[in-house]
C-alpha atoms as a PDB file:
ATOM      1  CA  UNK A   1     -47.512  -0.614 -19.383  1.00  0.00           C
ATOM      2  CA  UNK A   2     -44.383  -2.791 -19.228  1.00  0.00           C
ATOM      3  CA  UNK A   3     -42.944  -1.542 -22.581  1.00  0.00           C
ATOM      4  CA  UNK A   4     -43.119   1.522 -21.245  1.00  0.00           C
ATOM      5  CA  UNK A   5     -39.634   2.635 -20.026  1.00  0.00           C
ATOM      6  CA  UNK A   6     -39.674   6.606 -20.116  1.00  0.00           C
ATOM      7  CA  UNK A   7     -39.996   6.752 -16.132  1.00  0.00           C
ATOM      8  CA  UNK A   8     -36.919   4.356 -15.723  1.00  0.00           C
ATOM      9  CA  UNK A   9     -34.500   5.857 -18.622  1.00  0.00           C
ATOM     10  CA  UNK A  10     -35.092   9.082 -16.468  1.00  0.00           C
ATOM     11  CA  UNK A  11     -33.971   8.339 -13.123  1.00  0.00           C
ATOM     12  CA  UNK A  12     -31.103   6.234 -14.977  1.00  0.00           C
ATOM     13  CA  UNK A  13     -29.530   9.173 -16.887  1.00  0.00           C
ATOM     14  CA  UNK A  14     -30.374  11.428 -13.388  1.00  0.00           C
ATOM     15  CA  UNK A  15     -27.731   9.039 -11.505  1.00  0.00           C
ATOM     16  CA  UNK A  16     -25.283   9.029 -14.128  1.00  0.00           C
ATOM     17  CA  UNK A  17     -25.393  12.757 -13.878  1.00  0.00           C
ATOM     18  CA  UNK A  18     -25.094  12.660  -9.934  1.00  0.00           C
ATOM     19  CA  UNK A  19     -22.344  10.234 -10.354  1.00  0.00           C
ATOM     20  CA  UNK A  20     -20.390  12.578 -12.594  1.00  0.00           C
ATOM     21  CA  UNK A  21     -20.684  15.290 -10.636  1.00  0.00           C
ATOM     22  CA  UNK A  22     -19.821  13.867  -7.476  1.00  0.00           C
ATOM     23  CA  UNK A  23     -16.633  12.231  -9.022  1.00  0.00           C
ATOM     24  CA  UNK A  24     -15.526  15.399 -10.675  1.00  0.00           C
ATOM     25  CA  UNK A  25     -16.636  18.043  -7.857  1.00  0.00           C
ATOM     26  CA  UNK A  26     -13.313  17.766  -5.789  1.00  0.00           C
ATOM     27  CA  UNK A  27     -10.920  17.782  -8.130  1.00  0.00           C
ATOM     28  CA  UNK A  28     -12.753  21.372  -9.192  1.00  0.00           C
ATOM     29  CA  UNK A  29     -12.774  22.562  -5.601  1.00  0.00           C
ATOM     30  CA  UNK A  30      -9.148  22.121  -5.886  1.00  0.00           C
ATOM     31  CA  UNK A  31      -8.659  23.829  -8.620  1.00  0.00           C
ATOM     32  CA  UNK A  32     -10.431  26.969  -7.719  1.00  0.00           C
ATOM     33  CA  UNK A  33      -8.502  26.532  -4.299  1.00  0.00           C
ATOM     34  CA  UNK A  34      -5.507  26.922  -6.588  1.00  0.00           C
ATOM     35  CA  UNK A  35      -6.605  30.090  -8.928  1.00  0.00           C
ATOM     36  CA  UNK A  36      -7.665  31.544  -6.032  1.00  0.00           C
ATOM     37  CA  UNK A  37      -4.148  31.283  -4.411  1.00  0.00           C
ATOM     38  CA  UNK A  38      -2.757  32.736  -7.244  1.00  0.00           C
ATOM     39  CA  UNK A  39      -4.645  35.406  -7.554  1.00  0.00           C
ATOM     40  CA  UNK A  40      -3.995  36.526  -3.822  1.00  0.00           C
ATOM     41  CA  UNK A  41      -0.231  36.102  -4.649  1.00  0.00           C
ATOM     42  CA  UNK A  42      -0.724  38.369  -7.552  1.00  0.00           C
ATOM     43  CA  UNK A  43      -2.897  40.767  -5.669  1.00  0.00           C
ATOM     44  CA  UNK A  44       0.060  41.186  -3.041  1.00  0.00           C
ATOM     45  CA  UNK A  45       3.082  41.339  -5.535  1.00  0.00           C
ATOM     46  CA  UNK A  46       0.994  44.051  -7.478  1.00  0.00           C
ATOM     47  CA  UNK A  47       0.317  45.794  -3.556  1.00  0.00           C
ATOM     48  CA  UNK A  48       3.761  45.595  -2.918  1.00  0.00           C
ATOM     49  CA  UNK A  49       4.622  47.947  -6.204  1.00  0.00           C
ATOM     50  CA  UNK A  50       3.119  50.885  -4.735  1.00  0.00           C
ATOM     51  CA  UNK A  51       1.767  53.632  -6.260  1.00  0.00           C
ATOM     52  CA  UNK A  52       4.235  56.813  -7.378  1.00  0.00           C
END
């Protein structure tokens, strides 16, 4: 029963992946913060053309 470690390696490589993503989560909020900024900007330069 000890040399089984299945259970363990488990919840081991589920908190490196919960550590990953909460490192890397804000720095992708910010960047969709950003795209998203740029698209409004594009969105109002391309309003601001007009149609003929």
């Amino acid at each position: 029963m000890l040399a089984d470690r299945r259970g363990s390696s488990f919840i081991e490589n589920a908190l490196w992946i919960i550590l990953f993503v909460l490192t890397i989560s804000p720095f992708i909020l910010t960047l969709a913060t950003a795209i998203g900024t740029k698209f409004t900007e594009m969105v109002s330069k391309i309003n601001a053309i007009g149609t003929p």
